[in-house]
C-alpha atoms as a PDB file:
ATOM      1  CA  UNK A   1       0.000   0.000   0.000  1.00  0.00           C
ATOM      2  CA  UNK A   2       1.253   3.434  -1.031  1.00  0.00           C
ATOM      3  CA  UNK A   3       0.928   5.328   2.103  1.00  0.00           C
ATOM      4  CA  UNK A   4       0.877   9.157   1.769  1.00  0.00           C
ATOM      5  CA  UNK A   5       4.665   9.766   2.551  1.00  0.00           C
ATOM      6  CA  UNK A   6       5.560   7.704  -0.559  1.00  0.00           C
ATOM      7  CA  UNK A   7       2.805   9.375  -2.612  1.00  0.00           C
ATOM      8  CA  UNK A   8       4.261  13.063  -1.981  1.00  0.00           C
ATOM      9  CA  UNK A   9       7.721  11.425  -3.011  1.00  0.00           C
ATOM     10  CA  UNK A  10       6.783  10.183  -6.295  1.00  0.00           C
ATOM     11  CA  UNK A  11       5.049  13.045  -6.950  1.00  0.00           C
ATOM     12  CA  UNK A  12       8.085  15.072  -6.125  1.00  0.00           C
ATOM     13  CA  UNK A  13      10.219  12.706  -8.584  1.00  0.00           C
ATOM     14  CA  UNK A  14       7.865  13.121 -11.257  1.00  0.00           C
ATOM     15  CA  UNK A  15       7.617  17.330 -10.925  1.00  0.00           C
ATOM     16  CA  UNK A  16      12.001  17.284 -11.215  1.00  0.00           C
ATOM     17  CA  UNK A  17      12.184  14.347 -14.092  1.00  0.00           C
ATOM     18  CA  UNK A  18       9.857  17.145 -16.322  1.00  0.00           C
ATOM     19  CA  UNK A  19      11.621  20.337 -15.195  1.00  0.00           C
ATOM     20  CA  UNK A  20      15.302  18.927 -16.262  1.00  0.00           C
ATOM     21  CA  UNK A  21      13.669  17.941 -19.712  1.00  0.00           C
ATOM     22  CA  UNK A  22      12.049  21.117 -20.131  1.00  0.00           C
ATOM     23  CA  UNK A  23      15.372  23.066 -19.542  1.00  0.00           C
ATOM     24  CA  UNK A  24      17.287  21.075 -21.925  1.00  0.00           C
ATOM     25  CA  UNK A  25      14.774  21.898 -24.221  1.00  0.00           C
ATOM     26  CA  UNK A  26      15.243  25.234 -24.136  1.00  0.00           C
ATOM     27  CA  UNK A  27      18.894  24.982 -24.554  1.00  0.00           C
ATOM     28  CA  UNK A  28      18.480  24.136 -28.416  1.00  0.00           C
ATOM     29  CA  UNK A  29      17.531  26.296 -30.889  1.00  0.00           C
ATOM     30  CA  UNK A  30      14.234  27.243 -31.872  1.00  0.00           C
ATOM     31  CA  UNK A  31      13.482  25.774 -34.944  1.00  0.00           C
ATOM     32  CA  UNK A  32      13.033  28.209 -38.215  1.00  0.00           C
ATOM     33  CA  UNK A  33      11.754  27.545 -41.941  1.00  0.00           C
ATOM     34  CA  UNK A  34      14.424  30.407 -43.068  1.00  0.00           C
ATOM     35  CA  UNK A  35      18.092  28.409 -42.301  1.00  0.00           C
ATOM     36  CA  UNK A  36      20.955  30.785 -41.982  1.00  0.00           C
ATOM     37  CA  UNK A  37      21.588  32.576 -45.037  1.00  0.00           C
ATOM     38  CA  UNK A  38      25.349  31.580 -45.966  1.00  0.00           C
ATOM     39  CA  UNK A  39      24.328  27.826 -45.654  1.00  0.00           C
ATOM     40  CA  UNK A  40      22.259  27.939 -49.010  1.00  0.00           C
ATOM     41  CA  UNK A  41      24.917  30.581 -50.304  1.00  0.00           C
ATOM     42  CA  UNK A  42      27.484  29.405 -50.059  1.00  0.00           C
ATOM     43  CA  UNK A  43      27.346  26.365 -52.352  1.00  0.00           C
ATOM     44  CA  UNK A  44      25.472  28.820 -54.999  1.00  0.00           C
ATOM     45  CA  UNK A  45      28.366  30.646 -54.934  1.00  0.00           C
ATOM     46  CA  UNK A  46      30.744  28.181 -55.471  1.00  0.00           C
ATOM     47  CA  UNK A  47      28.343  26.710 -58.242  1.00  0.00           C
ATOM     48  CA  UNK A  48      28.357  30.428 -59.814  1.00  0.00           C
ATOM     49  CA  UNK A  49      31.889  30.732 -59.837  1.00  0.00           C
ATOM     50  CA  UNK A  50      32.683  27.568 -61.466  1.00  0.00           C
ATOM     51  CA  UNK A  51      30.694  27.671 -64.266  1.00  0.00           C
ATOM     52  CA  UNK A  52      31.602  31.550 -64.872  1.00  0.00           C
ATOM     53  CA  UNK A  53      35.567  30.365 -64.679  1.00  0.00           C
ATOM     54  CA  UNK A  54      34.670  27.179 -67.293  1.00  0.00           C
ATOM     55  CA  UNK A  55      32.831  30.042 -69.205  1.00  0.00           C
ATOM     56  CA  UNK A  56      35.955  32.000 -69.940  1.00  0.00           C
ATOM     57  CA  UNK A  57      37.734  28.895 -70.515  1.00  0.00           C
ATOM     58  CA  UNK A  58      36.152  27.983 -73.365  1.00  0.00           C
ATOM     59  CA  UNK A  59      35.790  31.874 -74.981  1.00  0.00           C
ATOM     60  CA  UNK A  60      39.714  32.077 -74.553  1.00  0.00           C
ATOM     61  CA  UNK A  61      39.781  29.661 -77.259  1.00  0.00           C
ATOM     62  CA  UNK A  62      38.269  31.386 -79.695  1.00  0.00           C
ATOM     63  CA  UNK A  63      39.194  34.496 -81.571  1.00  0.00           C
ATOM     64  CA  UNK A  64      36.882  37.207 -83.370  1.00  0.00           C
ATOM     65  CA  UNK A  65      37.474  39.326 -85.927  1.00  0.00           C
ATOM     66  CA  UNK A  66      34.687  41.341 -87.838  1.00  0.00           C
ATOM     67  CA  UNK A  67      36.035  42.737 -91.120  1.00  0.00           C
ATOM     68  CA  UNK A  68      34.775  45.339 -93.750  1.00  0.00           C
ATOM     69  CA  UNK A  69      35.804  45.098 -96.688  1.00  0.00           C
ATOM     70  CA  UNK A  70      36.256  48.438 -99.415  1.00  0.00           C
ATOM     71  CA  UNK A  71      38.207  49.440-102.590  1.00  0.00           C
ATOM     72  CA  UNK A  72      37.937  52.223-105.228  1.00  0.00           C
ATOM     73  CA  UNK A  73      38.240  51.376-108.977  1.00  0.00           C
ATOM     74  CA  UNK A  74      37.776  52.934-112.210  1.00  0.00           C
ATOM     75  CA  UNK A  75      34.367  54.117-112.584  1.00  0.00           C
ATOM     76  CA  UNK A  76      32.915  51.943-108.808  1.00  0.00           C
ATOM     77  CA  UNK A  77      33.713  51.170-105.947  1.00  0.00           C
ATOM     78  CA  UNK A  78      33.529  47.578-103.576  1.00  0.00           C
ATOM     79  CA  UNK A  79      31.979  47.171-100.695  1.00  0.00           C
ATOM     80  CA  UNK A  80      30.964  44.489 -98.314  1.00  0.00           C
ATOM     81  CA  UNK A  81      31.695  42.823 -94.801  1.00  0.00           C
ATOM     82  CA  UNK A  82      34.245  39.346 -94.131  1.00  0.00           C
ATOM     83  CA  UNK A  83      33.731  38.027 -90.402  1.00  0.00           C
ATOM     84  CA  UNK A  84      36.001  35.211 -89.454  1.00  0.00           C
ATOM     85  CA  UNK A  85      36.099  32.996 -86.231  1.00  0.00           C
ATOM     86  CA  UNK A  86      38.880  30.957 -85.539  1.00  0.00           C
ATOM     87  CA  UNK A  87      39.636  28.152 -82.745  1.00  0.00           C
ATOM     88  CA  UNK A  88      42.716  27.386 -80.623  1.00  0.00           C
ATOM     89  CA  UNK A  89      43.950  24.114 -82.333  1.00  0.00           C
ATOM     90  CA  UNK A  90      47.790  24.156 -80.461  1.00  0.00           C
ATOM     91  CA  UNK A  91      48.984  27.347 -77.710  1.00  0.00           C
ATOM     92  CA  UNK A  92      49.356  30.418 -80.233  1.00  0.00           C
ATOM     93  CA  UNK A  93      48.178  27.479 -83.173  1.00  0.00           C
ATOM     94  CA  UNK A  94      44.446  28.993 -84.401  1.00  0.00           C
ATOM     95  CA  UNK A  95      42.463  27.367 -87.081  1.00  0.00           C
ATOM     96  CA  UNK A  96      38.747  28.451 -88.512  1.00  0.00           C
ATOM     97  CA  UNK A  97      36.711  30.075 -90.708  1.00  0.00           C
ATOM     98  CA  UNK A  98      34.440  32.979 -92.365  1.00  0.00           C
ATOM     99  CA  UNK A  99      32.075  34.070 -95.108  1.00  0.00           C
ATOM    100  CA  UNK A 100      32.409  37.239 -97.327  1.00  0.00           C
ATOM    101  CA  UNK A 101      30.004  39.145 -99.194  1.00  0.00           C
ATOM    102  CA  UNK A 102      31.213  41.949-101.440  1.00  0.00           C
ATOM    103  CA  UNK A 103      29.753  44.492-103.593  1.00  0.00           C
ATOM    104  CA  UNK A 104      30.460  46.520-106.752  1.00  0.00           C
ATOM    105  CA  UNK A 105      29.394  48.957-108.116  1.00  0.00           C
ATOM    106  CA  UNK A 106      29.652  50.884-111.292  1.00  0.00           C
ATOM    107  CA  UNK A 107      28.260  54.149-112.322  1.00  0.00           C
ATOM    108  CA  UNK A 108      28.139  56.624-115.091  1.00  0.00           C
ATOM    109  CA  UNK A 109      29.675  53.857-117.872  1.00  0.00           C
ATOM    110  CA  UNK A 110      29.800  55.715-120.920  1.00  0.00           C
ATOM    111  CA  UNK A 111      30.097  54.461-124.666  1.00  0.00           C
ATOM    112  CA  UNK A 112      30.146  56.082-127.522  1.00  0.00           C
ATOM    113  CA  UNK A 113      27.778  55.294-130.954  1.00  0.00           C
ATOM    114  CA  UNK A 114      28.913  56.115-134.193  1.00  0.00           C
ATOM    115  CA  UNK A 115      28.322  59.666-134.814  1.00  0.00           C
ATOM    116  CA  UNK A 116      29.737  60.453-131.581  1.00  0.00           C
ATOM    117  CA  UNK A 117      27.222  60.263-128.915  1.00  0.00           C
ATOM    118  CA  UNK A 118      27.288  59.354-125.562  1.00  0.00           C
ATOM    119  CA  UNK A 119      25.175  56.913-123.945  1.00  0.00           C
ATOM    120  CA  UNK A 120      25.441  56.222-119.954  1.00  0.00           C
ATOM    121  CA  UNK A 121      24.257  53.063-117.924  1.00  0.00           C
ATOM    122  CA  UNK A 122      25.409  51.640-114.558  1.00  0.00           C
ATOM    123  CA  UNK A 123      25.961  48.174-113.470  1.00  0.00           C
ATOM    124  CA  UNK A 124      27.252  45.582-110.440  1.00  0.00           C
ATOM    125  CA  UNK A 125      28.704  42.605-109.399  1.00  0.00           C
ATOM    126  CA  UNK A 126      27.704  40.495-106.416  1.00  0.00           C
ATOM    127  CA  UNK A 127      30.954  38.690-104.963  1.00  0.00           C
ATOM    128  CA  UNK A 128      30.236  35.776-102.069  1.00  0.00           C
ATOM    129  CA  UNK A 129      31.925  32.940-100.586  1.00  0.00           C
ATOM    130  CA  UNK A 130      33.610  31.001 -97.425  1.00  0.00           C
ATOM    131  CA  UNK A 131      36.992  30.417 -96.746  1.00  0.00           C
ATOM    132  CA  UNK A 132      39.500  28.667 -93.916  1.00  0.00           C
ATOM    133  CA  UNK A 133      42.653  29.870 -92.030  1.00  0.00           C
ATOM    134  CA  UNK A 134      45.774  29.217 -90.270  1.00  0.00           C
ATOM    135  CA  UNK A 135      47.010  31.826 -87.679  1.00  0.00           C
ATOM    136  CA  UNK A 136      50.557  31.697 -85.688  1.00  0.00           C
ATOM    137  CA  UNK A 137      50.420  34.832 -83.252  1.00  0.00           C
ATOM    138  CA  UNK A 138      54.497  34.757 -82.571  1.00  0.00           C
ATOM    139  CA  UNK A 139      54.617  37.371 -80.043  1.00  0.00           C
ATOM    140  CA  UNK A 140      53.021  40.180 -78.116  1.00  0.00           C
ATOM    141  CA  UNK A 141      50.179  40.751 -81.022  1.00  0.00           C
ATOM    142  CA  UNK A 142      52.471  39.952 -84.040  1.00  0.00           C
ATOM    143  CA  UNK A 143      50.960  36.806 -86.025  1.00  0.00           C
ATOM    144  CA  UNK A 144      51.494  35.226 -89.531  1.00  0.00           C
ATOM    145  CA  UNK A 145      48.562  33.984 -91.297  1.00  0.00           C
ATOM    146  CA  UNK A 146      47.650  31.827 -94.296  1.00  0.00           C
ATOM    147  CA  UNK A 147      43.969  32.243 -95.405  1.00  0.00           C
ATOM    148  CA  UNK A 148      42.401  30.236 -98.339  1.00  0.00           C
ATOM    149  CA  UNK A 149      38.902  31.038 -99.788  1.00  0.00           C
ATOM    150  CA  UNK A 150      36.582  30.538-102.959  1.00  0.00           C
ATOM    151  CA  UNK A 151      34.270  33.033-103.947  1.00  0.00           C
ATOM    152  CA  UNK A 152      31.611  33.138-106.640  1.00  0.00           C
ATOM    153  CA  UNK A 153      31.472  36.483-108.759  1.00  0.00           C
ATOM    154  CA  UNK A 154      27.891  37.560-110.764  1.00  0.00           C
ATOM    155  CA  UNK A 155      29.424  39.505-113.308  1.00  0.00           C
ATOM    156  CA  UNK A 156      27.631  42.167-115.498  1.00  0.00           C
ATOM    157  CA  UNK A 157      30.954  42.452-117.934  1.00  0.00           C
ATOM    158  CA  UNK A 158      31.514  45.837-118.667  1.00  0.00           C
ATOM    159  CA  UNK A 159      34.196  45.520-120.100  1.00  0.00           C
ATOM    160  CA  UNK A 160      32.888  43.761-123.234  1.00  0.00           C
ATOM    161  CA  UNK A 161      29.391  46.032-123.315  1.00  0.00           C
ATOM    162  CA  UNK A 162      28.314  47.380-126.449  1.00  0.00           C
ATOM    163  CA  UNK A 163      25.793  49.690-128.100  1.00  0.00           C
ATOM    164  CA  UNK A 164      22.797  47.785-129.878  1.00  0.00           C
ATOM    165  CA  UNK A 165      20.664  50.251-132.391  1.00  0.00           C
ATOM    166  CA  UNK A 166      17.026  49.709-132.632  1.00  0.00           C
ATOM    167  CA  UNK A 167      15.610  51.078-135.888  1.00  0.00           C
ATOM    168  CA  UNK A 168      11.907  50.561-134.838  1.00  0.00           C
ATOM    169  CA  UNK A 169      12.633  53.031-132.772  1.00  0.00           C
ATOM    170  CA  UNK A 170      15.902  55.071-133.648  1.00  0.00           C
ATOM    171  CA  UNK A 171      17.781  54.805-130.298  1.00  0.00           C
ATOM    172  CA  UNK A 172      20.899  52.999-128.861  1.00  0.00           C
ATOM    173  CA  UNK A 173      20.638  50.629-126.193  1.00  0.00           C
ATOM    174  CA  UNK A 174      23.734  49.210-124.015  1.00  0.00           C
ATOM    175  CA  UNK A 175      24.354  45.688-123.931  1.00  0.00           C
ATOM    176  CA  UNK A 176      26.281  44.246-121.113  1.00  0.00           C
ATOM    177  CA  UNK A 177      26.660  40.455-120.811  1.00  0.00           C
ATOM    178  CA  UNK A 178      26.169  38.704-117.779  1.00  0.00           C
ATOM    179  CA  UNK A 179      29.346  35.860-116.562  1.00  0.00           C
ATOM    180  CA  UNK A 180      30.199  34.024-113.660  1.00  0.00           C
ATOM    181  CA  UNK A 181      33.531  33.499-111.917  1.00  0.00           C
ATOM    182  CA  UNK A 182      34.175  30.825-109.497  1.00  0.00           C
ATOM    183  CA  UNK A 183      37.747  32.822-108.177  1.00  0.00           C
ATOM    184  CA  UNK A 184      39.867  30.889-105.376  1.00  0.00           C
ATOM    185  CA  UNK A 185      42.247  33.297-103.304  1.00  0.00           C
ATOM    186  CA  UNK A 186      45.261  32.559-101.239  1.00  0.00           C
ATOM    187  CA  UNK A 187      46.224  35.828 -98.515  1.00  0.00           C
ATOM    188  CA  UNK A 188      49.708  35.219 -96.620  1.00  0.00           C
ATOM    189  CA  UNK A 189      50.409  37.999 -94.640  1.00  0.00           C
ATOM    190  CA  UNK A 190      51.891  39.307 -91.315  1.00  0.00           C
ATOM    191  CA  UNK A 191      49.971  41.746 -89.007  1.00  0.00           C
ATOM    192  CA  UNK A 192      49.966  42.854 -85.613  1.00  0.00           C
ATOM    193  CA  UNK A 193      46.689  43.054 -83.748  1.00  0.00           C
ATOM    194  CA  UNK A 194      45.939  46.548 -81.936  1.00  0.00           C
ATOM    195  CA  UNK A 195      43.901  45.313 -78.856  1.00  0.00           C
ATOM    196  CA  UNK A 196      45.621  44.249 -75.946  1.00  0.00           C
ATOM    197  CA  UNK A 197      42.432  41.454 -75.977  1.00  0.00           C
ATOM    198  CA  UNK A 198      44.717  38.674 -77.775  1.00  0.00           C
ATOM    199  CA  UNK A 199      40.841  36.945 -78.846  1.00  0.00           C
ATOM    200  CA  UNK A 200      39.745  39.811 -80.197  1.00  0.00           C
ATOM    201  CA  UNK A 201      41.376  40.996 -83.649  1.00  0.00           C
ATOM    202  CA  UNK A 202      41.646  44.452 -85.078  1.00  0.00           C
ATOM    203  CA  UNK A 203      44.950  43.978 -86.578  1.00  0.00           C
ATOM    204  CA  UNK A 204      46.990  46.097 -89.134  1.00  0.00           C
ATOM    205  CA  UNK A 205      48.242  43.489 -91.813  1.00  0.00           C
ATOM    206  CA  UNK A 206      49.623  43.201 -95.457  1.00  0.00           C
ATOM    207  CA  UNK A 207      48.789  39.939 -97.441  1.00  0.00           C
ATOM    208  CA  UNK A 208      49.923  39.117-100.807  1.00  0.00           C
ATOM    209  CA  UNK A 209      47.569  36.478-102.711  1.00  0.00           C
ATOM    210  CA  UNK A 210      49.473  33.919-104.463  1.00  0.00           C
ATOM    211  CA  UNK A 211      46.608  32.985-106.641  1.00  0.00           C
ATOM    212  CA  UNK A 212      46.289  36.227-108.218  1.00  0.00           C
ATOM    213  CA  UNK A 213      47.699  35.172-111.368  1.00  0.00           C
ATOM    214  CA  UNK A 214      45.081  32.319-111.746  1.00  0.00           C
ATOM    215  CA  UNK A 215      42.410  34.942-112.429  1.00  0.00           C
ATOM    216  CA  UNK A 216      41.805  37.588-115.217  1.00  0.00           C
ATOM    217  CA  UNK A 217      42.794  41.058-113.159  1.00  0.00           C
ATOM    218  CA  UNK A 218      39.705  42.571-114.686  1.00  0.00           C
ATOM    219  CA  UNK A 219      37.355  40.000-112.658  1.00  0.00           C
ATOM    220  CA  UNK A 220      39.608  39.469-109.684  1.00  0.00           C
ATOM    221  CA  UNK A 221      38.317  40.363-105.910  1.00  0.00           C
ATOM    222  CA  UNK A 222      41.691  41.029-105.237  1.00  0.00           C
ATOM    223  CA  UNK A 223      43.123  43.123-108.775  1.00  0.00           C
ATOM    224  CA  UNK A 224      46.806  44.132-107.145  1.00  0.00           C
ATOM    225  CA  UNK A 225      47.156  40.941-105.547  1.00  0.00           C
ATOM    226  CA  UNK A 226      48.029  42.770-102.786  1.00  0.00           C
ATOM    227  CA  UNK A 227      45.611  43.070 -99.338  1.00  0.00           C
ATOM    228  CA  UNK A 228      45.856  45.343 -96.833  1.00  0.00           C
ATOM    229  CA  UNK A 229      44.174  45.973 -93.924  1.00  0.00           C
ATOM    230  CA  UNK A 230      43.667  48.822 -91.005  1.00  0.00           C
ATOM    231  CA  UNK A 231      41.800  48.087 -88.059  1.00  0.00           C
ATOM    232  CA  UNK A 232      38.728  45.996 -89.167  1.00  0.00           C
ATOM    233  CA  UNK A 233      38.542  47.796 -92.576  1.00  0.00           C
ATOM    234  CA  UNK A 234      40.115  45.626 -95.659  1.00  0.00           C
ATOM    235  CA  UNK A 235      41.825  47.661 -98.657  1.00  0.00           C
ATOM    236  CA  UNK A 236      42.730  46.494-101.937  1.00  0.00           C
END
């Protein structure tokens, strides 16, 4: 039998077992749906970082180098734009590759009928094509470079044009046939590159094509065989 001594006892026992759990209760943190900032952070960052460092990684690889392209000839002018993109293949070793797209122009072509008068007509070519490249750069911005490409020429020859008389209705007309050129070019050339961005090219360079004497002067994109170029702007 529990007699009343024994009773308050237990009692007592019972009162002390729930105050020590209650105080190590409050000893531990209360619990929150927000954890501490820098624990979620932290990893994000790390995360971030990475892929921005394997991000510049890869760009180093490549280099750029927008180019527009512009000459003056007898009677026109040529126009147009030649972006290349090239790849690290081995250290200072870059390979790759670009389109062109050029346009001439001629204006105020004048010929001359038999009693002397002068009759006037313009005309133009469209030039495009793709070519390939090998680029050394030696040393601080200096390179040497060997560029191959094959471009297709619409030709209005105006150099073989001709007066055609209509007697229906007593006039002259100017007749200028239409050819087509399939021209392949060969540039090796030296430059040095004006930004201290190795991956981005704005280079001043000379190139001599090679090919030059495999094409008629009169249809060739590059007449002088010569190339030079100032900044992103190409001059023949």
């Amino acid at each position: 039998m529990i007699t009343v001594k024994k009773a308050i006892i237990l009692v007592s026992v019972f009162f002390i077992s729930i105050s020590i759990v209650n105080a190590q209760d409050d000893q531990l943190p209360a619990p929150s749906s927000n954890p501490r900032p820098e624990i979620l952070q932290l990893p994000l960052k790390e995360n971030f970082k990475t892929r921005s460092e394997r991000r510049r990684a890869q760009l180093s690889k490549y280099t750029i180098e927008p180019n527009i392209v512009f000459s003056s000839l007898f009677g026109g002018f040529n126009a147009g734009i030649s972006p290349y993109v090239g790849h690290q293949l081995w250290k200072n070793l870059y390979g790759g590759g670009g389109v062109t797209y050029v346009y001439t122009s001629f204006n105020n072509l004048a010929l001359e009928d038999a009693i002397g008068n002068t009759h006037l007509t313009n005309a133009h070519w469209n030039t495009y094509g793709a070519g390939v490249f090998l680029q050394y750069n030696i040393w601080k911005g200096f390179f040497i470079r060997d560029r191959f490409e094959v471009l297709h020429r619409d030709i209005a020859d105006v150099y073989n044009a001709s007066l055609a008389y209509n007697s229906q209705t007593n006039s002259y007309s100017i007749e200028i046939p239409k050819i087509q050129r399939n021209i392949p070019d060969m540039l090796i050339g030296v430059g040095y590159n004006l930004l201290e961005n190795k991956h981005f090219f704005m280079p001043i360079a000379i190139s001599y094509n090679v090919l030059s004497s495999a094409t008629n002067k009169y249809y060739a994109v590059y007449p002088n065989a010569w190339v030079m170029q100032f900044g992103f702007v190409e001059v023949f």
